[in-house]
N, C-alpha and C. Protein backbone atom coordinates (compact mmCIF):
# COMPACT_ATOMS: atom_id res chain seq x y z
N UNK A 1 60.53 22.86 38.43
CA UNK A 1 59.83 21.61 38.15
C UNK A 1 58.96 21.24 39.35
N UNK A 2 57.55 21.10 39.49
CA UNK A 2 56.75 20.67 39.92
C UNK A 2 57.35 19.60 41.16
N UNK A 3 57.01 19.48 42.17
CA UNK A 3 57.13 18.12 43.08
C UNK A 3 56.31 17.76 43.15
N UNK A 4 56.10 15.91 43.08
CA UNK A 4 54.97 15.19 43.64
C UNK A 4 54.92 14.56 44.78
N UNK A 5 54.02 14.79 46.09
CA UNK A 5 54.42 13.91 46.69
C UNK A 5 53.26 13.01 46.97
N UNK A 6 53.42 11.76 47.81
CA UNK A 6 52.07 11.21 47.70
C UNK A 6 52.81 10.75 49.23
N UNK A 7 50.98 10.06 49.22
CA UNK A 7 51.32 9.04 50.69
C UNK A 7 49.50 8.78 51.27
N UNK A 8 49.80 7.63 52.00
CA UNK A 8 48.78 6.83 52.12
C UNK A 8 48.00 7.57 53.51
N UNK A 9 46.60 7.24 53.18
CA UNK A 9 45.37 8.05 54.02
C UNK A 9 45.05 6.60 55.35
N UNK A 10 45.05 7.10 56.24
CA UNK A 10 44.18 5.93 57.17
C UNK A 10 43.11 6.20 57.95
N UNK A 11 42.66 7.48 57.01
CA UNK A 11 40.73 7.85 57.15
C UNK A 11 41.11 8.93 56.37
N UNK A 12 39.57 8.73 55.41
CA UNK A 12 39.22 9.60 55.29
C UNK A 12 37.94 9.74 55.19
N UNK A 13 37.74 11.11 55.99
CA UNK A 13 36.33 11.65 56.61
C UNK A 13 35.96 12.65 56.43
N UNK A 14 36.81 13.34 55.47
CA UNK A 14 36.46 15.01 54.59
C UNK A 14 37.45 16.25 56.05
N UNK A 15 37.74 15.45 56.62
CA UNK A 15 38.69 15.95 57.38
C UNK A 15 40.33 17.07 56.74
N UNK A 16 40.93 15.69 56.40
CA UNK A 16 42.45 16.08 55.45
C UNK A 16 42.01 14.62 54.63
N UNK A 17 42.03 14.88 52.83
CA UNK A 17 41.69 16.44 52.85
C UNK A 17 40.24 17.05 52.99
N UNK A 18 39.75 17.68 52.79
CA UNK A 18 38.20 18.53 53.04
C UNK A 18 37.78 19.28 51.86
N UNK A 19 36.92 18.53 51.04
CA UNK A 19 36.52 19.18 49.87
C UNK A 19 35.21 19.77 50.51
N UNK A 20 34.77 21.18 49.80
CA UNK A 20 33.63 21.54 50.01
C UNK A 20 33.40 22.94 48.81
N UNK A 21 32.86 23.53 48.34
CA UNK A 21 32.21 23.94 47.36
C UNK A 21 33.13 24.46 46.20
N UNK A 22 33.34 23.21 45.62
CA UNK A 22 34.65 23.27 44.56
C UNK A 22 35.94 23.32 45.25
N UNK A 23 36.11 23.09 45.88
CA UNK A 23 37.56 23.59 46.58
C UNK A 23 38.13 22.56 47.18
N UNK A 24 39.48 21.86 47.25
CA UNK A 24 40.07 21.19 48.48
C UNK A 24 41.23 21.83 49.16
N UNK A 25 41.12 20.89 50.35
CA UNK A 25 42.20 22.09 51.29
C UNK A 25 42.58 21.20 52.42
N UNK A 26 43.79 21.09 53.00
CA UNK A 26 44.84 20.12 52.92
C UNK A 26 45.03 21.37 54.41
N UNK A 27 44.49 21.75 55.34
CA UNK A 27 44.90 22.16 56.33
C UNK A 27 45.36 21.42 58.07
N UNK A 28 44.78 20.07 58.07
CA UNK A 28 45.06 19.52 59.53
C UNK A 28 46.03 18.01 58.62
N UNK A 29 46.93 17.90 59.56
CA UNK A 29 47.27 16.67 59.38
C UNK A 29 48.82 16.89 58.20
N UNK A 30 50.06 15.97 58.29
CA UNK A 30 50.74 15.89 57.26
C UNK A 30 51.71 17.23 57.43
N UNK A 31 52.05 17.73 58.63
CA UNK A 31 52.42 19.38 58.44
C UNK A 31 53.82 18.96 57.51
N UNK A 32 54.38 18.52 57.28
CA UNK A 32 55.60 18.56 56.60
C UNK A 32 54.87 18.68 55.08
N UNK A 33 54.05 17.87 54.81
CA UNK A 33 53.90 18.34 53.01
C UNK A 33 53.07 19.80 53.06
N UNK A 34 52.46 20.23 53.94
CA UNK A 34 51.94 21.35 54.26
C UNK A 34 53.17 22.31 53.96
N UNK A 35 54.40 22.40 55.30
CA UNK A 35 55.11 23.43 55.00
C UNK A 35 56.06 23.77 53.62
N UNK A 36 56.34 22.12 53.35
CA UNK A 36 57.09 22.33 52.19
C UNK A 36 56.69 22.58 50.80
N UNK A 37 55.58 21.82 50.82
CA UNK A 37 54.43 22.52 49.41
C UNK A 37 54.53 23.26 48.82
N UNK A 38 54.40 23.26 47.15
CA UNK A 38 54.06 25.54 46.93
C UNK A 38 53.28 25.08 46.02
N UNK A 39 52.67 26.09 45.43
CA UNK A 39 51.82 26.61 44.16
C UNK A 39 52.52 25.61 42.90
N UNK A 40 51.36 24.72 42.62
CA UNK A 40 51.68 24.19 41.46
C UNK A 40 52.36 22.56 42.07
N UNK A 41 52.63 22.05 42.94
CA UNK A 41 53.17 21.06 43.45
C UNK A 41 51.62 20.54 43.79
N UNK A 42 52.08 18.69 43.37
CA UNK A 42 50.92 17.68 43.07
C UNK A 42 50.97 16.81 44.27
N UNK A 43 49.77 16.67 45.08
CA UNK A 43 49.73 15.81 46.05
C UNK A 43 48.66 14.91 45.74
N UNK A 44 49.28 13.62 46.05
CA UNK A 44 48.26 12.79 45.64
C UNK A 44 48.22 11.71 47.24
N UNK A 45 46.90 11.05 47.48
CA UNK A 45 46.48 9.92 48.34
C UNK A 45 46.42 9.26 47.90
N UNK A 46 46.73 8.00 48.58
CA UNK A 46 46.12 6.46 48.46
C UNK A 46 45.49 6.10 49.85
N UNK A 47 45.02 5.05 49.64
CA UNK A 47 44.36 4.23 51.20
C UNK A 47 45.34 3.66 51.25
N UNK A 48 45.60 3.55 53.01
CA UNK A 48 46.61 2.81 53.29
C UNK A 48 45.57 0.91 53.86
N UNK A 49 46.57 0.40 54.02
CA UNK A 49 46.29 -0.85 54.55
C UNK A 49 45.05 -1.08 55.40
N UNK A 50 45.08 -0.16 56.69
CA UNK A 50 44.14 0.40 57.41
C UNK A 50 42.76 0.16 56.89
N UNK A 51 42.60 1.15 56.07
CA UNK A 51 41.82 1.76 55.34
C UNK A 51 40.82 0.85 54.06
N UNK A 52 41.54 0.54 53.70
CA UNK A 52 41.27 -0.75 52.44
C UNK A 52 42.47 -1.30 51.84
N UNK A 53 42.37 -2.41 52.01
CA UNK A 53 44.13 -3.19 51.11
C UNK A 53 44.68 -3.05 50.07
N UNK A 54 43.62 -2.64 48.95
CA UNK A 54 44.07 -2.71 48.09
C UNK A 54 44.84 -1.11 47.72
N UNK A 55 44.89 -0.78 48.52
CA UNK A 55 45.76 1.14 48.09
C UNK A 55 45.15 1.77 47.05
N UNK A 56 44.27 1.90 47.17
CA UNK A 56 43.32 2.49 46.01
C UNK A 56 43.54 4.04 45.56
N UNK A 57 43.28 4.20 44.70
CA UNK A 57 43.68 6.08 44.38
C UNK A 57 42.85 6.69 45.61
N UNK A 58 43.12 7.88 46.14
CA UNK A 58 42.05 8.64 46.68
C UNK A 58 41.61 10.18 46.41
N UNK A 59 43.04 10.31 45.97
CA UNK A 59 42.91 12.13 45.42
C UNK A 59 44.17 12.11 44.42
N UNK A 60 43.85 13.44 43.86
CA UNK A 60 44.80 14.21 43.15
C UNK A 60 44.46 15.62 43.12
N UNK A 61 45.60 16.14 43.85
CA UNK A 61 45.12 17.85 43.76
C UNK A 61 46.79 18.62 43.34
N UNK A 62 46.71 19.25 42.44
CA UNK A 62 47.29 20.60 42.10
C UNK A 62 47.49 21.36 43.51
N UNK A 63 48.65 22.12 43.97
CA UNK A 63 48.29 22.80 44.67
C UNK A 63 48.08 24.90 43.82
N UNK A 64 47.04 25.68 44.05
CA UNK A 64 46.92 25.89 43.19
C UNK A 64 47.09 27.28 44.46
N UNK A 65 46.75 27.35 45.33
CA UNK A 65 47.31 28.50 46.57
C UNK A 65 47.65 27.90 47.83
N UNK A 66 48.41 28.66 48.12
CA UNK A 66 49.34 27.99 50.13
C UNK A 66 49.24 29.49 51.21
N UNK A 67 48.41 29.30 52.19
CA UNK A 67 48.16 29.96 52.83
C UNK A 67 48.90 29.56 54.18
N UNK A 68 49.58 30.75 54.61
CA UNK A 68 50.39 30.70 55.91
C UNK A 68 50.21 31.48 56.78
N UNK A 69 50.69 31.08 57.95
CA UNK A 69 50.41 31.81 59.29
C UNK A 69 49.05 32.08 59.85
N UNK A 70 48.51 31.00 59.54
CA UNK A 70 47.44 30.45 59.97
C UNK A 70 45.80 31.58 59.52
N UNK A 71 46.37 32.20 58.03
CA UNK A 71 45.24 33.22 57.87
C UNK A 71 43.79 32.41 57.22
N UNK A 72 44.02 31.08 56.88
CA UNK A 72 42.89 29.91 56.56
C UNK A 72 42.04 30.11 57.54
N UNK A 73 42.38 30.11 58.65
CA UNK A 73 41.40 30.10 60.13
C UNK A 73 40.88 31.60 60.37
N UNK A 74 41.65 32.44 60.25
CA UNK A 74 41.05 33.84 60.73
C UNK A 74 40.37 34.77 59.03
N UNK A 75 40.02 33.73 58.35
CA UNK A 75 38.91 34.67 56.83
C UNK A 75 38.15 34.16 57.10
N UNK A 76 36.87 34.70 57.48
CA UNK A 76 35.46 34.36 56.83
C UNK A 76 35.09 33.18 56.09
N UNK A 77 35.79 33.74 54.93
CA UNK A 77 35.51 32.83 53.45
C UNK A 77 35.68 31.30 53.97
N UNK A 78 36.66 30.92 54.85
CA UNK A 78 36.77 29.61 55.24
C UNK A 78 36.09 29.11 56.52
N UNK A 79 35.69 30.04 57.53
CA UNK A 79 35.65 29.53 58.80
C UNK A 79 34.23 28.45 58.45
N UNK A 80 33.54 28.30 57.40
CA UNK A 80 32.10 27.30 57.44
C UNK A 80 33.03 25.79 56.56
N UNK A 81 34.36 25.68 56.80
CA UNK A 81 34.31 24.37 56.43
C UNK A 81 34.98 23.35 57.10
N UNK A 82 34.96 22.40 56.78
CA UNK A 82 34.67 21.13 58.08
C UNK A 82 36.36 21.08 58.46
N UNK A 83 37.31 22.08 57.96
CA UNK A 83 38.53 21.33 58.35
C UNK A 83 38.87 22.68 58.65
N UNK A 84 37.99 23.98 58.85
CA UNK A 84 38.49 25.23 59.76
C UNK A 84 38.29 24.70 61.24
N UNK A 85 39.19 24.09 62.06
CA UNK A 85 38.80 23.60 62.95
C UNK A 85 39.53 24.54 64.45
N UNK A 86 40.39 25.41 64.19
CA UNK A 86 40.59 26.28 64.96
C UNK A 86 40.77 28.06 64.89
N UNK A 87 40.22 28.74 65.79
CA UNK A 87 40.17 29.66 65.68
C UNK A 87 40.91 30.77 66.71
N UNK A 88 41.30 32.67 66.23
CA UNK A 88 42.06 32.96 66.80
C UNK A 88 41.39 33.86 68.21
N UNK A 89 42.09 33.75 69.10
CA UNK A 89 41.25 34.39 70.05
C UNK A 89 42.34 34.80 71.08
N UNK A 90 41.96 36.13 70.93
CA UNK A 90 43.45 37.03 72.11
C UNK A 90 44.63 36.94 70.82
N UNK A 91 45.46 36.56 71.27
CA UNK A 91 46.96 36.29 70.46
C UNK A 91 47.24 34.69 70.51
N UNK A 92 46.33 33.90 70.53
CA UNK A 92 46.46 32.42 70.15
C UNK A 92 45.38 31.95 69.64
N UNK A 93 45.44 31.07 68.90
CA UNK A 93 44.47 29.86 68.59
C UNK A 93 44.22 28.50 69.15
N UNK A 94 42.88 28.61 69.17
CA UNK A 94 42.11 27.11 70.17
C UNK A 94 41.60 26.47 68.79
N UNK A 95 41.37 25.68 69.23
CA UNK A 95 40.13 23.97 68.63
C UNK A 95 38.78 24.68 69.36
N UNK A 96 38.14 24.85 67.93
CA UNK A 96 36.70 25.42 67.73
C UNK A 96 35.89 23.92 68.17
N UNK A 97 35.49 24.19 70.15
CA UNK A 97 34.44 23.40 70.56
C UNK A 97 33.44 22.88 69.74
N UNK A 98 33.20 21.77 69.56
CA UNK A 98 32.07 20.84 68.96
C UNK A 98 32.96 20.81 67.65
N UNK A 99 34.29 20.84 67.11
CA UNK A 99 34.40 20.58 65.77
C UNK A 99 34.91 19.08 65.56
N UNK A 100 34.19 18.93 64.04
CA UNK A 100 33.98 17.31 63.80
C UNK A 100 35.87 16.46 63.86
N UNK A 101 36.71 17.47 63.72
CA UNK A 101 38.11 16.28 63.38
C UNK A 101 38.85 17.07 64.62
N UNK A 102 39.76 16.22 65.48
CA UNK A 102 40.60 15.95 65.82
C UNK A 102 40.12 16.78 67.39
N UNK A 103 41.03 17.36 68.12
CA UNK A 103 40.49 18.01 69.35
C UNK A 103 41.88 18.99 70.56
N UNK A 104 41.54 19.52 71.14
CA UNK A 104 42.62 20.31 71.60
C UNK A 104 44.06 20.01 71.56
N UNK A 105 44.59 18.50 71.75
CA UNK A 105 45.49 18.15 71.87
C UNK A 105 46.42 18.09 71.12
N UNK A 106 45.52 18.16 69.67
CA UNK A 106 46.27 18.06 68.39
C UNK A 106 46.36 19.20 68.24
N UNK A 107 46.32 20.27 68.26
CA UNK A 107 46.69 21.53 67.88
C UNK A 107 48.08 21.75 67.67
N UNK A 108 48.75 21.79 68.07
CA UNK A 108 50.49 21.43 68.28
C UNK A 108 50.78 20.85 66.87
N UNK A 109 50.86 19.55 66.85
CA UNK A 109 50.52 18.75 65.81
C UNK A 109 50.67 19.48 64.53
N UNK A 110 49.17 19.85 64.63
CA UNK A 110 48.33 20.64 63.30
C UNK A 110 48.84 22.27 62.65
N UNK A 111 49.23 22.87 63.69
CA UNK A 111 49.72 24.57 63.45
C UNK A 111 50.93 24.85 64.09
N UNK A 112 51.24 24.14 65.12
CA UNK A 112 52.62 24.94 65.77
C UNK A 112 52.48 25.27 67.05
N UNK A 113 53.03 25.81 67.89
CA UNK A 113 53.14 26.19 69.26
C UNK A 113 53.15 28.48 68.84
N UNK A 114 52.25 28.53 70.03
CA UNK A 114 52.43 29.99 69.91
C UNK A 114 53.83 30.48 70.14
N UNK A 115 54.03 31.24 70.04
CA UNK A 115 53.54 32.23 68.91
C UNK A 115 53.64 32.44 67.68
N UNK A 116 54.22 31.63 67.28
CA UNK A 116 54.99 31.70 65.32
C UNK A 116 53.94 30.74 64.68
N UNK A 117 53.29 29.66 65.46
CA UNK A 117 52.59 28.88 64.72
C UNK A 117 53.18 28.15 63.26
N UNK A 118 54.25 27.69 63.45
CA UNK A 118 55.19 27.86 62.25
C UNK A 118 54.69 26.43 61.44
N UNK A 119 53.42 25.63 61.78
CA UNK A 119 53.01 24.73 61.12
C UNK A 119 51.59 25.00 60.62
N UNK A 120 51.11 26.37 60.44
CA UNK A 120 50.02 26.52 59.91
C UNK A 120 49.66 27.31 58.71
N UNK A 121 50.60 26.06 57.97
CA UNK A 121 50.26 26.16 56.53
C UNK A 121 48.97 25.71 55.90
N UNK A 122 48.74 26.32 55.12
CA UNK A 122 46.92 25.40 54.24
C UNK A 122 47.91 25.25 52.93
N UNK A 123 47.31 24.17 52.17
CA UNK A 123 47.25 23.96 50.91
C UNK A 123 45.76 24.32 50.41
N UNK A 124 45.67 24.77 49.51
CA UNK A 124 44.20 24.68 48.53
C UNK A 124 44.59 24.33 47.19
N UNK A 125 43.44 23.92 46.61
CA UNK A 125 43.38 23.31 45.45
C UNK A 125 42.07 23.22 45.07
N UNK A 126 42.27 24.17 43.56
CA UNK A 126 40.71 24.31 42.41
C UNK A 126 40.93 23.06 41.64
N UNK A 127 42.03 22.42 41.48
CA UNK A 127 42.58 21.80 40.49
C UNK A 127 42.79 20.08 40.91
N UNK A 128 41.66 19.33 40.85
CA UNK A 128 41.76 18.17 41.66
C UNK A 128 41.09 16.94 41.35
N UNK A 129 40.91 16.12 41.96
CA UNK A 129 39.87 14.91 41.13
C UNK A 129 40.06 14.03 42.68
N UNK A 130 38.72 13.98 43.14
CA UNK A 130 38.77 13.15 44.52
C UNK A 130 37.68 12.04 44.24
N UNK A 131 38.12 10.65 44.40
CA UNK A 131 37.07 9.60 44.40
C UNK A 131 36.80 8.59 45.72
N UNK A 132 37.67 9.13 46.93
CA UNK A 132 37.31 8.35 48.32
C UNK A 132 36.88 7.16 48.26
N UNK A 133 35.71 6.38 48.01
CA UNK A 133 35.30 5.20 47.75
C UNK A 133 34.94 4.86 46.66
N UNK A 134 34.85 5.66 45.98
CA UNK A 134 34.83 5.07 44.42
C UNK A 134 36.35 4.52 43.82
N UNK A 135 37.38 4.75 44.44
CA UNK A 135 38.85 5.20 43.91
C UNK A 135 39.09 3.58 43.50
N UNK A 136 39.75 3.43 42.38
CA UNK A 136 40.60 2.34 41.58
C UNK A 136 41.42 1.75 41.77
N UNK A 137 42.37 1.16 41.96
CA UNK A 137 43.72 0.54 41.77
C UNK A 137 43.87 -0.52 40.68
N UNK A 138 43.29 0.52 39.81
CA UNK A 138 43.87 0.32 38.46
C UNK A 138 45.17 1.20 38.07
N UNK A 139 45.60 1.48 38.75
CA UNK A 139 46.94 2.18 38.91
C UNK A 139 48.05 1.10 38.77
N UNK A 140 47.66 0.01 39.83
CA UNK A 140 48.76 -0.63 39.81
C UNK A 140 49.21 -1.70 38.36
N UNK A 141 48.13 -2.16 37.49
CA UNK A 141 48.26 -2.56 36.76
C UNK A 141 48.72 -1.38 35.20
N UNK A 142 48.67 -0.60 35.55
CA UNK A 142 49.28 0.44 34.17
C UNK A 142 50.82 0.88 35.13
N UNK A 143 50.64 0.97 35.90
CA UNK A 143 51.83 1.81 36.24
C UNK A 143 52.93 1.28 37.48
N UNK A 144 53.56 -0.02 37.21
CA UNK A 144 54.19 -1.11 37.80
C UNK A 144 54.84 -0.30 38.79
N UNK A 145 55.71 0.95 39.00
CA UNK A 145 56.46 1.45 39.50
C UNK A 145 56.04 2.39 40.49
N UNK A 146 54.97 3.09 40.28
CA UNK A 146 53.79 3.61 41.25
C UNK A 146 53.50 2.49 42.04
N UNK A 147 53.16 1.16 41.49
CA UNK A 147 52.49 0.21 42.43
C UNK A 147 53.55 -0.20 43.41
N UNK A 148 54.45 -0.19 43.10
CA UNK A 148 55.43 -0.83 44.02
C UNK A 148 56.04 0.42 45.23
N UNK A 149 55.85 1.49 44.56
CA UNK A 149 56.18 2.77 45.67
C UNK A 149 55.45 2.50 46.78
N UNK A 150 54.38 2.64 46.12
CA UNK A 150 52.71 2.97 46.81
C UNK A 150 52.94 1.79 48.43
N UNK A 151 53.22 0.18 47.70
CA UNK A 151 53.12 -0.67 48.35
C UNK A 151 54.39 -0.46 49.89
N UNK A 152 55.16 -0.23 49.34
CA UNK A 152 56.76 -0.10 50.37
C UNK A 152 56.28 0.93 51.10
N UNK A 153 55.93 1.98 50.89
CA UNK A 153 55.68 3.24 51.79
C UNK A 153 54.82 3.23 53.23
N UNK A 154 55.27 3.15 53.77
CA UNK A 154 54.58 3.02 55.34
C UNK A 154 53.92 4.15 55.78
N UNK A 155 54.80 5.42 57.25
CA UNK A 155 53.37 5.74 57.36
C UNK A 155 55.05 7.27 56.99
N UNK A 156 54.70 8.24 56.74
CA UNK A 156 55.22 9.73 55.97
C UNK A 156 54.42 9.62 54.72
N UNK A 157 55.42 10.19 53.55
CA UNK A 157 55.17 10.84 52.43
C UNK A 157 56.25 10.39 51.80
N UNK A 158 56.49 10.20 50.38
CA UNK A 158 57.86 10.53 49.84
C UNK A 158 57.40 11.34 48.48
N UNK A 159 58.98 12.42 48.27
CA UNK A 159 58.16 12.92 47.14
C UNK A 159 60.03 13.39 46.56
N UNK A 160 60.77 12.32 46.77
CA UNK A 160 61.93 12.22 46.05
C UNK A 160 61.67 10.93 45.08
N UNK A 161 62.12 11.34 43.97
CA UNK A 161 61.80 10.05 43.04
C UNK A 161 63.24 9.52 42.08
N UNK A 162 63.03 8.62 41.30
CA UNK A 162 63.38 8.18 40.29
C UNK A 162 63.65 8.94 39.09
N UNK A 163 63.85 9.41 38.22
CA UNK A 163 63.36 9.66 36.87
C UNK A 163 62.42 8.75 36.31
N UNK A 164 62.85 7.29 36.49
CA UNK A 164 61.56 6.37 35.83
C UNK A 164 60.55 6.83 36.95
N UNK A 165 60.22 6.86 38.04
CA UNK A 165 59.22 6.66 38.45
C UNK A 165 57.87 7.80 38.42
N UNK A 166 59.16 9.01 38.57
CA UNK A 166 58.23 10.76 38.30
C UNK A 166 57.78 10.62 36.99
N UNK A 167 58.38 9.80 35.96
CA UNK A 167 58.06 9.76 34.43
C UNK A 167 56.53 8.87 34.58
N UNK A 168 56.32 7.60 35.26
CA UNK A 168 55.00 7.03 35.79
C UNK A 168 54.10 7.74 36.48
N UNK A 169 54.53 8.51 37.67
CA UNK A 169 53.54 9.26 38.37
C UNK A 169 53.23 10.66 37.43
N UNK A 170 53.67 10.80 36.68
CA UNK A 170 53.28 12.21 35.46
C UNK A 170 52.23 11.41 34.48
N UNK A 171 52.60 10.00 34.27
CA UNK A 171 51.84 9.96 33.41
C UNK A 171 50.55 9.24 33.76
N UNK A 172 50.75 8.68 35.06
CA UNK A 172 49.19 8.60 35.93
C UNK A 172 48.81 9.99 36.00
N UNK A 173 49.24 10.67 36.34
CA UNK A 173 48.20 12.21 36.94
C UNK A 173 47.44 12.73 35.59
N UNK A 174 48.36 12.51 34.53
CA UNK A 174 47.45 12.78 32.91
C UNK A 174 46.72 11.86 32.61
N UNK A 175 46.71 10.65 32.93
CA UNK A 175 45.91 9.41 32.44
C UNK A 175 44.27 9.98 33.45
N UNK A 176 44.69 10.22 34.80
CA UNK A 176 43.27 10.37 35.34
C UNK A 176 42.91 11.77 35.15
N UNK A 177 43.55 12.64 35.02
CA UNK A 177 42.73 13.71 34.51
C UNK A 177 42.41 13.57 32.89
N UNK A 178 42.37 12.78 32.26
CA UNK A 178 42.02 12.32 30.93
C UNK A 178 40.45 11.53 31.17
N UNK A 179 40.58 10.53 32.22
CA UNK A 179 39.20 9.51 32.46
C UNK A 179 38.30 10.41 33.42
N UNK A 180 38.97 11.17 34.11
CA UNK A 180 37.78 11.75 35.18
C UNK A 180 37.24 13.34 34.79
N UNK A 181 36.82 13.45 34.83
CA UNK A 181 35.74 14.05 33.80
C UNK A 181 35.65 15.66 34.90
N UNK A 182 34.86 14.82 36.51
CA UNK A 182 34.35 15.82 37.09
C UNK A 182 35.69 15.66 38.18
N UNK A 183 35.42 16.88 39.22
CA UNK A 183 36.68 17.17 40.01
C UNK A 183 36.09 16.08 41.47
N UNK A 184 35.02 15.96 41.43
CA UNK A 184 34.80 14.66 42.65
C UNK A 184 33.83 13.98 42.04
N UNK A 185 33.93 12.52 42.31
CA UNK A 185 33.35 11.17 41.71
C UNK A 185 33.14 10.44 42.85
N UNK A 186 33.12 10.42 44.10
CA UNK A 186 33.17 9.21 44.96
C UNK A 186 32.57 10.25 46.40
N UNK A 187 32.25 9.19 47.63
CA UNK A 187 31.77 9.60 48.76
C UNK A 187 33.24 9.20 49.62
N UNK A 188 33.23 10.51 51.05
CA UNK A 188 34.02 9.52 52.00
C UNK A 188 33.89 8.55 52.91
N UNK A 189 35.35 7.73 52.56
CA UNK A 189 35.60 6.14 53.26
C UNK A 189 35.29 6.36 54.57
N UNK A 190 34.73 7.36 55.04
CA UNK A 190 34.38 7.36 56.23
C UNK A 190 33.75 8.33 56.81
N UNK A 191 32.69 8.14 57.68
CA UNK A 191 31.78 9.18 58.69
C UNK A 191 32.39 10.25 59.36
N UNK A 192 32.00 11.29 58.53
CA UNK A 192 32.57 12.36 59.94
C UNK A 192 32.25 12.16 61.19
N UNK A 193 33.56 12.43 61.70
CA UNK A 193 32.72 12.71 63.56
C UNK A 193 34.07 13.28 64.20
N UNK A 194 33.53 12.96 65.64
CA UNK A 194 34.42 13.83 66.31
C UNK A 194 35.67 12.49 66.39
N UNK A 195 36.69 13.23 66.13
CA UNK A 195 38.03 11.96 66.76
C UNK A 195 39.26 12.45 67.14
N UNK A 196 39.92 11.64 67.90
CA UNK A 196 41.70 12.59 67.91
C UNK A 196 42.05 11.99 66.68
N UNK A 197 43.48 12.66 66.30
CA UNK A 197 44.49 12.41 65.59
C UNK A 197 44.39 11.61 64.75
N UNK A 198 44.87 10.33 63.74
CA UNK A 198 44.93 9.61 63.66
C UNK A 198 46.41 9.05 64.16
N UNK A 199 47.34 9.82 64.19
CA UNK A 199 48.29 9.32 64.74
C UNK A 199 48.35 8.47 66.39
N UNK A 200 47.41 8.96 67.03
CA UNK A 200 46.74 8.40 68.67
C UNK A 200 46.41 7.44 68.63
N UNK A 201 45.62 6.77 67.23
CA UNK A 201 44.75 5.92 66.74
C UNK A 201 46.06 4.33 66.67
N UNK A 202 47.27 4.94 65.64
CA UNK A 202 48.16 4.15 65.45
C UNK A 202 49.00 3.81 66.70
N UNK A 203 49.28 4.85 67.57
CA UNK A 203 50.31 4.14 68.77
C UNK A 203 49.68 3.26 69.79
N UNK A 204 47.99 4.08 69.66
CA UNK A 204 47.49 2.62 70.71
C UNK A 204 47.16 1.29 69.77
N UNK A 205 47.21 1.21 68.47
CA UNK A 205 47.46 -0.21 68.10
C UNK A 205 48.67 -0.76 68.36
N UNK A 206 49.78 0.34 68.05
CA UNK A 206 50.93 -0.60 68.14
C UNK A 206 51.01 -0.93 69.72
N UNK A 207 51.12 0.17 70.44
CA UNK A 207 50.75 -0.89 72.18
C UNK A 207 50.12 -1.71 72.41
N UNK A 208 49.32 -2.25 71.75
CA UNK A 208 48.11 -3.57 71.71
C UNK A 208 49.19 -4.46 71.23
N UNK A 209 49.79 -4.41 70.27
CA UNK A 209 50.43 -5.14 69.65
C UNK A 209 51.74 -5.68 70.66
N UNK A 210 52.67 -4.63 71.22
CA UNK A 210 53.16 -5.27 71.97
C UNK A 210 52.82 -5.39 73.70
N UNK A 211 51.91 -5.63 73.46
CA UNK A 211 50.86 -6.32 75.08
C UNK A 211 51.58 -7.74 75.36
């Protein structure tokens, strides 16, 4: 049986996830739904608070292949997209100078420590529907039990459910692949550029906070 997991975005900049010529791909950021993921398991976004209040849809992707041990970074086929952001050189991998998301520090983070790299999983996905700023929360009014997940969930993932609630989130994922027609409808909530983490982003708020 399929797992869903979801969890809330606090940018998105085509970074995680990174759509680009039909394709999305779920490689920086989130390594736990990364490693645990497989073929056929549904990840879905919302905006978090951050981001816009109202938790708006942001994606839905199938995972439809899972690439490990970091071979996303060392094919061709991928190194021209905005979230191949490190590459292999000698017997390790660096953060490809001038790339638009995140920066040396996060590497760790993102793939793992040499030599096993045991966090550089990719997700991909043919199978998806991304609306970034176009996205709805008309969710919450069809699907009371999604809305209330969505709302409680702070900053992870959850992708243990209910029976009522997997029975709601199944029948959102058919409701929008029923209304959405094309596999992207919307622009991203945000400018690429160069940035750390977003996790860097959150601890120096919360240190502001307790100033």
């Amino acid at each position: 049986m399929p797992r869903i997991y979801f969890y809330k975005l606090t940018g998105d900049d085509g970074g995680a996830p990174c759509m680009h010529d039909g394709l999305l791909s779920l490689a920086i950021c989130k390594p736990v739904i990364r490693r645990t993921a497989q073929q056929g398991d549904v990840i879905i976004g919302f905006a978090a608070n951050s981001l816009n209040k109202d938790n708006h849809l942001i994606y839905i992707a199938r995972v439809t292949t899972k690439l490990c041990n970091g071979d996303y970074y060392k094919d061709a086929l991928y190194c021209q997209r905005g979230d191949c952001i490190y590459t292999f050189q000698g017997d390790c991998f660096v953060w490809k100078p001038g790339a638009l998301h995140h920066g040396p520090g996060d590497l760790p983070h993102d793939i793992g420590l040499h030599p096993d790299y045991a966090r550089a999983n990719i997700l991909l996905s043919t199978d998806f529907r991304y609306f970034g700023d176009a996205g709805s929360d008309e969710y919450k009014y069809r699907y009371p039990l999604v809305c209330e997940a969505v709302s409680c969930l702070g900053r992870g993932h959850r992708v243990e459910h209910t029976a009522h609630l997997r029975d709601e989130l199944l029948r959102m994922i058919d409701w929008v692949w029923q209304t959405a027609q094309t596999r992207r409808s919307g622009h991203l909530a945000n400018t690429s550029r160069r940035c750390t983490c977003q996790r860097a982003v959150s601890r120096a708020r919360a240190a502001r906070r307790c100033m």
